[in-house]
C-alpha atoms as a PDB file:
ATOM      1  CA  UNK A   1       0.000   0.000   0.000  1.00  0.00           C
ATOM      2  CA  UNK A   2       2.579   2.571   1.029  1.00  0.00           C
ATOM      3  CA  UNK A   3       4.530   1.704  -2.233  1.00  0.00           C
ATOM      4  CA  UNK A   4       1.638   2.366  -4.503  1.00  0.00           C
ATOM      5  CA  UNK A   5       1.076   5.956  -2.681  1.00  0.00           C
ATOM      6  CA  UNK A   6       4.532   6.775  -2.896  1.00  0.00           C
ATOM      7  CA  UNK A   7       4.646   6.237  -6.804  1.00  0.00           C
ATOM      8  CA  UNK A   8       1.253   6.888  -7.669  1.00  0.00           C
ATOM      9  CA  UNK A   9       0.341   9.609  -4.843  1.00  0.00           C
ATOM     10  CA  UNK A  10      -3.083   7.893  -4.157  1.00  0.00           C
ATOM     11  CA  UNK A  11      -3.938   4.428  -3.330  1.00  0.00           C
ATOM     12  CA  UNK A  12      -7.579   2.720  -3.515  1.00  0.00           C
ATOM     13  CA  UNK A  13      -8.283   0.450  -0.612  1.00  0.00           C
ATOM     14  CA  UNK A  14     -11.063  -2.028  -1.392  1.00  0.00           C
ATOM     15  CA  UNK A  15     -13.783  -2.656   1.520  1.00  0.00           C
ATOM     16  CA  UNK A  16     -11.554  -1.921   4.249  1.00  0.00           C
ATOM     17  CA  UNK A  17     -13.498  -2.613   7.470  1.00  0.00           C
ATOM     18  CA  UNK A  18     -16.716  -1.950   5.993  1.00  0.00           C
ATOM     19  CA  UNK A  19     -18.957  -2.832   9.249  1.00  0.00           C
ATOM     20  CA  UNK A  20     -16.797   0.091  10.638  1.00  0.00           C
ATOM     21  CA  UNK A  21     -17.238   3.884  11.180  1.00  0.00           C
ATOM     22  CA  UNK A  22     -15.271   5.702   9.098  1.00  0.00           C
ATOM     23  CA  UNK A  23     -12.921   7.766  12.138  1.00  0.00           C
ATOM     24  CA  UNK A  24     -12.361   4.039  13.157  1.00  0.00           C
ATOM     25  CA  UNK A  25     -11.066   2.627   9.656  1.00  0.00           C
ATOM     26  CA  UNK A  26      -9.431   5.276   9.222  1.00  0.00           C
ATOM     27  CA  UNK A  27      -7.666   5.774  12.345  1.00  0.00           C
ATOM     28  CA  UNK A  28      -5.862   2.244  10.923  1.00  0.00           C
ATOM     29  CA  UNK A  29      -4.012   4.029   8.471  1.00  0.00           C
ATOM     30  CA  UNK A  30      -2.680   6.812  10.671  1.00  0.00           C
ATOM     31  CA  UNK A  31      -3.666   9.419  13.149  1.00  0.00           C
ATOM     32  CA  UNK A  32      -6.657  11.382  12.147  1.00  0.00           C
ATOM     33  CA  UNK A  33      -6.480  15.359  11.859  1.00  0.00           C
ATOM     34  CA  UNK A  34      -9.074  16.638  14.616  1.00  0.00           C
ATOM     35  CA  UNK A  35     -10.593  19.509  12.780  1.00  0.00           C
ATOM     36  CA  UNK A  36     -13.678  19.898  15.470  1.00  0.00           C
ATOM     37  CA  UNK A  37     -11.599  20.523  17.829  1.00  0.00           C
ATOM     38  CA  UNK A  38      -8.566  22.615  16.127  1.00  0.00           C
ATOM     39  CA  UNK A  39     -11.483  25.081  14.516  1.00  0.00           C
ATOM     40  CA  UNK A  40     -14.285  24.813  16.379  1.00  0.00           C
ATOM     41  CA  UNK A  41     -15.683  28.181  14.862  1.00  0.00           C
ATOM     42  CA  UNK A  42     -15.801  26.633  11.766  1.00  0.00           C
ATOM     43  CA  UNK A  43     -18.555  23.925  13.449  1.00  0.00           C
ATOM     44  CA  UNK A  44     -16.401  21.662  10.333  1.00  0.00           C
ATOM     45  CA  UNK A  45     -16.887  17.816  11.393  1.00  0.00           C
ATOM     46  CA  UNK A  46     -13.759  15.402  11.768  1.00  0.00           C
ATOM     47  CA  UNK A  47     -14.937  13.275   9.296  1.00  0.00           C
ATOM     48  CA  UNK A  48     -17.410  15.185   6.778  1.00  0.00           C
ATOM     49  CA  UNK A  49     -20.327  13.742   4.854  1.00  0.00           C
ATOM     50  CA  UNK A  50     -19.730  14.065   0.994  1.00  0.00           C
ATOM     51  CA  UNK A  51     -23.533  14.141  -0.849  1.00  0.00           C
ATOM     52  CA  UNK A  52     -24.501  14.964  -4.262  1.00  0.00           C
ATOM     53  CA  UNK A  53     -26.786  17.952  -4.080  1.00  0.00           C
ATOM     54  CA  UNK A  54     -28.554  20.601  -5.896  1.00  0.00           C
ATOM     55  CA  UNK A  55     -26.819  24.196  -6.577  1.00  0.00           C
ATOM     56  CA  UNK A  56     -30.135  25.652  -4.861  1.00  0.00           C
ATOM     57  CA  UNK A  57     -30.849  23.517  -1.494  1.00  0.00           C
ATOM     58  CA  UNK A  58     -27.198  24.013  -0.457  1.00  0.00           C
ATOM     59  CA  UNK A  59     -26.760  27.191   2.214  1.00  0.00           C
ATOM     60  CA  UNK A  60     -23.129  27.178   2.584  1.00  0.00           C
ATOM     61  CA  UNK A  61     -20.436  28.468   0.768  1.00  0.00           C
ATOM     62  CA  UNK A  62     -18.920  24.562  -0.563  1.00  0.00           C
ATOM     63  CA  UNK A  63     -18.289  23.277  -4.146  1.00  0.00           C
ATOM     64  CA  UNK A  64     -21.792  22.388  -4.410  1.00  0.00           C
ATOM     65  CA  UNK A  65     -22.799  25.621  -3.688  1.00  0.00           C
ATOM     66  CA  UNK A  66     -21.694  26.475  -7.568  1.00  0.00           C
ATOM     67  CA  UNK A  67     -21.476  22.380  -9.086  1.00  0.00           C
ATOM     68  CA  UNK A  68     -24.911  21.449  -7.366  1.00  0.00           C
ATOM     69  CA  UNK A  69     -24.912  17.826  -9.288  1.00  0.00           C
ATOM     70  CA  UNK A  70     -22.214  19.180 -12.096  1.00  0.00           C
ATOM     71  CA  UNK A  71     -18.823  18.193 -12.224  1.00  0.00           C
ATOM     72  CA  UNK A  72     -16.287  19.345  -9.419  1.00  0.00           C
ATOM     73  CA  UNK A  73     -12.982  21.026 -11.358  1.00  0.00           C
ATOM     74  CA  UNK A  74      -9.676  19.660 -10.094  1.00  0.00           C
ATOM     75  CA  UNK A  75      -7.904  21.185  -7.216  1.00  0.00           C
ATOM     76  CA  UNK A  76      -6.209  20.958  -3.899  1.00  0.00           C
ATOM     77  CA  UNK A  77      -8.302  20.196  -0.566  1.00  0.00           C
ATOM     78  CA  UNK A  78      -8.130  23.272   1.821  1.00  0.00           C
ATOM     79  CA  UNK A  79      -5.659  25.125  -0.149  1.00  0.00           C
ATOM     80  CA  UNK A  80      -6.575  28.250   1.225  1.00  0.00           C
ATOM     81  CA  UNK A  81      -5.055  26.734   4.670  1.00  0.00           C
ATOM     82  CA  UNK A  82      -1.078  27.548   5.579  1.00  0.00           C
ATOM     83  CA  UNK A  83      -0.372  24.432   5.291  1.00  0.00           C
ATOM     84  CA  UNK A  84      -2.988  21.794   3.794  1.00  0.00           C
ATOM     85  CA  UNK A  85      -3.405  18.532   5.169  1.00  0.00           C
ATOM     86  CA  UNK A  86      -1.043  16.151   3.558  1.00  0.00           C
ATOM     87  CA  UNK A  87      -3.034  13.398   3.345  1.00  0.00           C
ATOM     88  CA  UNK A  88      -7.256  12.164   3.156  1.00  0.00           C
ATOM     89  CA  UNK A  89      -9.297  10.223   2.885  1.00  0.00           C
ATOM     90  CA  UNK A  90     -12.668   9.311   0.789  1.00  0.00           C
ATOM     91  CA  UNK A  91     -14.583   6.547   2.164  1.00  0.00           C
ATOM     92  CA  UNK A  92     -17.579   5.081   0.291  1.00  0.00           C
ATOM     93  CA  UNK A  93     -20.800   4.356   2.015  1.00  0.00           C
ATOM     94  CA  UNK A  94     -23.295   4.391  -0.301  1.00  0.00           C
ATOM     95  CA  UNK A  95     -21.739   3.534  -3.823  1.00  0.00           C
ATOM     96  CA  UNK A  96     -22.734   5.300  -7.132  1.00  0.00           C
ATOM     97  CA  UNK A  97     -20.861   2.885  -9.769  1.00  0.00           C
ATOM     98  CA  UNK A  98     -21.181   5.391 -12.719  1.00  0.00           C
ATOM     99  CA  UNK A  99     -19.469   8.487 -10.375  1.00  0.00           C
ATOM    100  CA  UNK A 100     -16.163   8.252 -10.342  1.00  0.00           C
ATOM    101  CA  UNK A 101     -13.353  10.498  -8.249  1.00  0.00           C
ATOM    102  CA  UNK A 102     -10.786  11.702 -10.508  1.00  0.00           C
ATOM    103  CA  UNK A 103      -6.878  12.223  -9.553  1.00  0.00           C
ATOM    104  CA  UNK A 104      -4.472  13.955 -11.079  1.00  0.00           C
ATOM    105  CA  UNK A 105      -0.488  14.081 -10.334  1.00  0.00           C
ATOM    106  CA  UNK A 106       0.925  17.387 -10.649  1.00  0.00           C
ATOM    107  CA  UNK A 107       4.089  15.809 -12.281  1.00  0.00           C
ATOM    108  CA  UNK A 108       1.828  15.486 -15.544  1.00  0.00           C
ATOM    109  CA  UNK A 109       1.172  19.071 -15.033  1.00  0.00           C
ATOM    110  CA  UNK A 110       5.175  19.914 -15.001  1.00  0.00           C
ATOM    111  CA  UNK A 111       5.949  19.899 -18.529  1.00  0.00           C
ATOM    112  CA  UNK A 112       3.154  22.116 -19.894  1.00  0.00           C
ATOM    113  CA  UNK A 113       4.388  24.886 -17.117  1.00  0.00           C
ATOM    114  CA  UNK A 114       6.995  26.617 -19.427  1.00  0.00           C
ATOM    115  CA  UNK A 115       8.047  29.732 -17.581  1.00  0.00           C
ATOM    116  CA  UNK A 116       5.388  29.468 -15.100  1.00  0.00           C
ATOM    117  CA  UNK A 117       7.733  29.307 -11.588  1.00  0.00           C
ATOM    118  CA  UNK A 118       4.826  28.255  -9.390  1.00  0.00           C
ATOM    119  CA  UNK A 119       7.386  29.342  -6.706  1.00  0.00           C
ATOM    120  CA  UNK A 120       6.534  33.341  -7.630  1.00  0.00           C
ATOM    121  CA  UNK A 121       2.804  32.409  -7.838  1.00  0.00           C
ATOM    122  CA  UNK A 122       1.195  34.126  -5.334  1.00  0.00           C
ATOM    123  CA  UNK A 123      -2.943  33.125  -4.239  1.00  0.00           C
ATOM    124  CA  UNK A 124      -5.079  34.870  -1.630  1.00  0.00           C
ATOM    125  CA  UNK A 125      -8.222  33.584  -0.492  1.00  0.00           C
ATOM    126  CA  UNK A 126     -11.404  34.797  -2.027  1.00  0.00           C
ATOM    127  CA  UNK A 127     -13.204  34.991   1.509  1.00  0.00           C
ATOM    128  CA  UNK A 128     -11.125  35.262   4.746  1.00  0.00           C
ATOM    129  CA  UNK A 129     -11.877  31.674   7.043  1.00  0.00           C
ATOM    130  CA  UNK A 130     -11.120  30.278  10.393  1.00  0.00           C
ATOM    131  CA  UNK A 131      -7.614  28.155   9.376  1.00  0.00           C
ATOM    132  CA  UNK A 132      -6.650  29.951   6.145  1.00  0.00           C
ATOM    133  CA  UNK A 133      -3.449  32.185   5.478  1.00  0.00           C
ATOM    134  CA  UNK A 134      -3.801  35.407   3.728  1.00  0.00           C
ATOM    135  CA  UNK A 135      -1.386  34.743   1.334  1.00  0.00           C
ATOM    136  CA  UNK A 136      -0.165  31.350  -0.284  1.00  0.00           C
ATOM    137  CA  UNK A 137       2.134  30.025  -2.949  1.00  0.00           C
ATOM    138  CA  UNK A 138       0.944  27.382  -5.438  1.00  0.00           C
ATOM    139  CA  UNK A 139       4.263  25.659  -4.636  1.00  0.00           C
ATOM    140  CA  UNK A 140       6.034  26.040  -1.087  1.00  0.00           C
ATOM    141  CA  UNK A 141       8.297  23.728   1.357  1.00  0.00           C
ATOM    142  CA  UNK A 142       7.250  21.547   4.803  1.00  0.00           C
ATOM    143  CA  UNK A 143       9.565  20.135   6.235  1.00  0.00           C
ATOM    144  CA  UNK A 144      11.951  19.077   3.312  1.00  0.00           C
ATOM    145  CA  UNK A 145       8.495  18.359   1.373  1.00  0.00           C
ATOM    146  CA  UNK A 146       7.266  20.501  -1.734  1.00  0.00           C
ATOM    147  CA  UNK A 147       3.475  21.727  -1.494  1.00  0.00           C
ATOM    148  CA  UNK A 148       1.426  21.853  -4.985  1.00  0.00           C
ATOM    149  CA  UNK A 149      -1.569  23.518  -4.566  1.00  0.00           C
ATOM    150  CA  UNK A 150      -4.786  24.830  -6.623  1.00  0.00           C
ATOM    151  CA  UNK A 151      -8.073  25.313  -5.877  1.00  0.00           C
ATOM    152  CA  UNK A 152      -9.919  27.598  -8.337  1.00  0.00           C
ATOM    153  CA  UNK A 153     -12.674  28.031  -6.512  1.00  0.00           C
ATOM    154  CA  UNK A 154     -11.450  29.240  -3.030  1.00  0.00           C
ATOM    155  CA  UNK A 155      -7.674  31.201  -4.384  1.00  0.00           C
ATOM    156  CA  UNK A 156      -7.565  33.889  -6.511  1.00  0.00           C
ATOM    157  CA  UNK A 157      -4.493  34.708  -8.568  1.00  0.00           C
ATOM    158  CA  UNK A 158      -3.077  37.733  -7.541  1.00  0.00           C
ATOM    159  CA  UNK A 159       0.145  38.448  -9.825  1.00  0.00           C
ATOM    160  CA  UNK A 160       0.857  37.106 -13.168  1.00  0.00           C
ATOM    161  CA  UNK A 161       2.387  33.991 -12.497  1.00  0.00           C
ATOM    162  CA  UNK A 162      -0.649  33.108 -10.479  1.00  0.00           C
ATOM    163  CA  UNK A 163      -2.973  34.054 -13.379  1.00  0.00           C
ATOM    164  CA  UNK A 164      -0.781  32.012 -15.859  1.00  0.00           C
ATOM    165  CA  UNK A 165      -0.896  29.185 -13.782  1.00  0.00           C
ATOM    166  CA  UNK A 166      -4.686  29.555 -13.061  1.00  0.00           C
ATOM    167  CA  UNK A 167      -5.362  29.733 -17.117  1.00  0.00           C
ATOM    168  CA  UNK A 168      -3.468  26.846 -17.256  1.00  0.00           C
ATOM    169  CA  UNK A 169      -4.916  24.611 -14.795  1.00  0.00           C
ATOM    170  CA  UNK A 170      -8.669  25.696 -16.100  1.00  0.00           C
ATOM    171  CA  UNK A 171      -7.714  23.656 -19.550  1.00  0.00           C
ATOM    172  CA  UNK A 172     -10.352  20.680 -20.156  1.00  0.00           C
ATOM    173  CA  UNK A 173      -7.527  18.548 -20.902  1.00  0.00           C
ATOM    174  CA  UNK A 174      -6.648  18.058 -17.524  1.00  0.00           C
ATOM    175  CA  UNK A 175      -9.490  16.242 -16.381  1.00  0.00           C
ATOM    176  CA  UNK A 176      -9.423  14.100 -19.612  1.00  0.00           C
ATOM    177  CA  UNK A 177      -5.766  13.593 -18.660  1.00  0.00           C
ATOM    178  CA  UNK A 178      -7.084  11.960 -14.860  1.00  0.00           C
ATOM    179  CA  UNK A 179      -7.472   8.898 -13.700  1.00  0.00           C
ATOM    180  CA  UNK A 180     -11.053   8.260 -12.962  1.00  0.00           C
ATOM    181  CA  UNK A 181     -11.126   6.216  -9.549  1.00  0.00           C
ATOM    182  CA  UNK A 182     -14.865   3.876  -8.970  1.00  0.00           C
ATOM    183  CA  UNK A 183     -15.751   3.117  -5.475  1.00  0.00           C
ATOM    184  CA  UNK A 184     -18.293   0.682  -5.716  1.00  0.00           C
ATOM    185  CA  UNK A 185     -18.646  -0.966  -2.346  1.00  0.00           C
ATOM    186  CA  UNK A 186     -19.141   0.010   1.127  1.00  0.00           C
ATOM    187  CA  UNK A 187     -15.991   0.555   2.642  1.00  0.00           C
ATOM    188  CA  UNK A 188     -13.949   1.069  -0.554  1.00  0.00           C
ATOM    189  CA  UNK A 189     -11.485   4.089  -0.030  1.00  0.00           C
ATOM    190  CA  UNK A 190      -9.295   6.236  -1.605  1.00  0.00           C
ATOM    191  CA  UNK A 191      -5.914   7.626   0.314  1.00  0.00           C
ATOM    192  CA  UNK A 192      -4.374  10.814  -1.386  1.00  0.00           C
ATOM    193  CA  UNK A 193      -1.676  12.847  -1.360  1.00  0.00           C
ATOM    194  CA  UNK A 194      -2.774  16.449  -1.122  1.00  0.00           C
ATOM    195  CA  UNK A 195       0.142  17.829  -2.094  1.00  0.00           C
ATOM    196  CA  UNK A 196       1.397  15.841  -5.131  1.00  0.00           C
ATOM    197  CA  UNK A 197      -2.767  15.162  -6.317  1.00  0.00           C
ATOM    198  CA  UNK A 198      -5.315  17.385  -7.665  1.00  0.00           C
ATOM    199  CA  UNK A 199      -8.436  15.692  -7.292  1.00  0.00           C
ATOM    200  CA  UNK A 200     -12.328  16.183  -8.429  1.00  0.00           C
ATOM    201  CA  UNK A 201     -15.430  14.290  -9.340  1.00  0.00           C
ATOM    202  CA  UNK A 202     -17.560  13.301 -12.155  1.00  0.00           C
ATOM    203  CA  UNK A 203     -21.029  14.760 -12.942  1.00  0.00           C
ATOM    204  CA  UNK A 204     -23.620  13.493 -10.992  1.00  0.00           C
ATOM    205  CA  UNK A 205     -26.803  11.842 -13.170  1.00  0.00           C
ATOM    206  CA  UNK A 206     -29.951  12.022 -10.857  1.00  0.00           C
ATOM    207  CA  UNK A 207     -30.587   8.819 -10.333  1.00  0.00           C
ATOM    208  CA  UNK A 208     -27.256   8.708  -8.546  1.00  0.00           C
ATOM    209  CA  UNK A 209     -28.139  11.075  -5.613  1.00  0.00           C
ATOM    210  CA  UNK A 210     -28.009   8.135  -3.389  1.00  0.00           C
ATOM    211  CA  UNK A 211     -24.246   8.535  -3.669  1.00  0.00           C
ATOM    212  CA  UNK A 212     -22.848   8.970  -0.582  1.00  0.00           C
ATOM    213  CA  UNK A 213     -18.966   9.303   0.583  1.00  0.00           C
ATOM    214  CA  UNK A 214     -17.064  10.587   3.709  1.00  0.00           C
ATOM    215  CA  UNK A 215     -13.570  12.093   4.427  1.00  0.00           C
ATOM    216  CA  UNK A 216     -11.334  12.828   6.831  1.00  0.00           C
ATOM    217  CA  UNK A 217      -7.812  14.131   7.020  1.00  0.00           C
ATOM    218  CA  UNK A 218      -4.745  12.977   8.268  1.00  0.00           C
ATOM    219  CA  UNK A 219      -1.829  14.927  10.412  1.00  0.00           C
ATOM    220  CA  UNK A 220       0.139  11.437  10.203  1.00  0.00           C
ATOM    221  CA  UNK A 221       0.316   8.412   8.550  1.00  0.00           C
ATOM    222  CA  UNK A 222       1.180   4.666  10.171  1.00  0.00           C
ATOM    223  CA  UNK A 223       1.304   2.533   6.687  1.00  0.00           C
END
């Protein structure tokens, strides 16, 4: 497992303790980030319920709040955060087999960067949040670890190499370029890298509603 996330920077884990909560399979794989209680303003849950929803029943500002049951565009989790969480997870509880998550490394991004240092790209976040830094890079350092991140909905460019990059990243051929991940049992689950994945998710078709996924974040992994 850990070899497969190290080359491919996600790993899907088939019906891994599916009789289980998801904070307790989880918690196998490493120690889970506590997000209640490290922002309790933001009333976030430690493990948050992923369901397809209409644009219009959805009173919070989240990617369904724009995508309602349309696709969701590639980008980093929490990228608007200092630091984002290095690693998450999705979890499937209630499997929609023609819904797929999508994953893309940003190594097959590399090549079509040109000049584009993602080093001088410079994001702020389009509405100030409990957790999130004023400014961000697309690409910064963690302890000895390069950060990739992108998140079109919740960053806006704010110098040119930002806006480059942004144009870039907004290119259809990205998410024809990603590998389209099923989860099609209960307790199926895919681990990701944050910072070497962008990730998103497939138009929802109504009758797939019932599609229903959860996630949590690490601060550690045990694998």
């Amino acid at each position: 497992m850990n070899d497969d996330l190290e080359r491919d920077g996600f790993v899907l884990i088939s019906e891994l303790r599916p009789q289980s909560t998801t904070m307790e399979a989880a918690s196998a794989l490493g120690k889970v980030l506590d997000i209640r209680s490290l922002l309790p303003k933001t009333r976030i849950p430690t493990v948050q319920t992923l369901r397809p929803r209409d644009a219009s029943s959805v009173a919070d500002n989240q990617y369904s709040d724009i995508h309602g049951l349309g696709a969701f565009p590639l980008h980093t989790d929490l990228a608007h955060w200092t630091i984002p969480p290095r690693y998450f997870v999705l979890r499937c509880i209630n499997p929609a087999e023609d819904v797929c998550t999508l994953a893309l490394p940003w190594a097959a991004v590399t090549p079509a960067l040109g000049s584009i240092d993602m080093r001088k790209a410079v994001f702020g976040a389009r509405k100030k949040r409990a957790g999130c830094s004023g400014l961000v890079r697309a690409m910064s350092r963690q302890a000895g670890q390069d950060i990739r991140r992108w998140d079109s909905m919740f960053l806006k460019p704010l110098n040119q190499q930002a806006r480059d990059l942004d144009q870039l990243l907004r290119d259809a051929k990205w998410v024809r370029s990603a590998t389209r991940i099923p989860l099609r049992r209960p307790g199926d689950m895919i681990l990701v890298d944050n910072w070497r994945i962008l990730h998103g998710r497939d138009p929802v078709p109504p009758d797939s509603k019932r599609r229903l996924l959860e996630r949590a974040y690490f601060s550690e992994l045990n694998i």
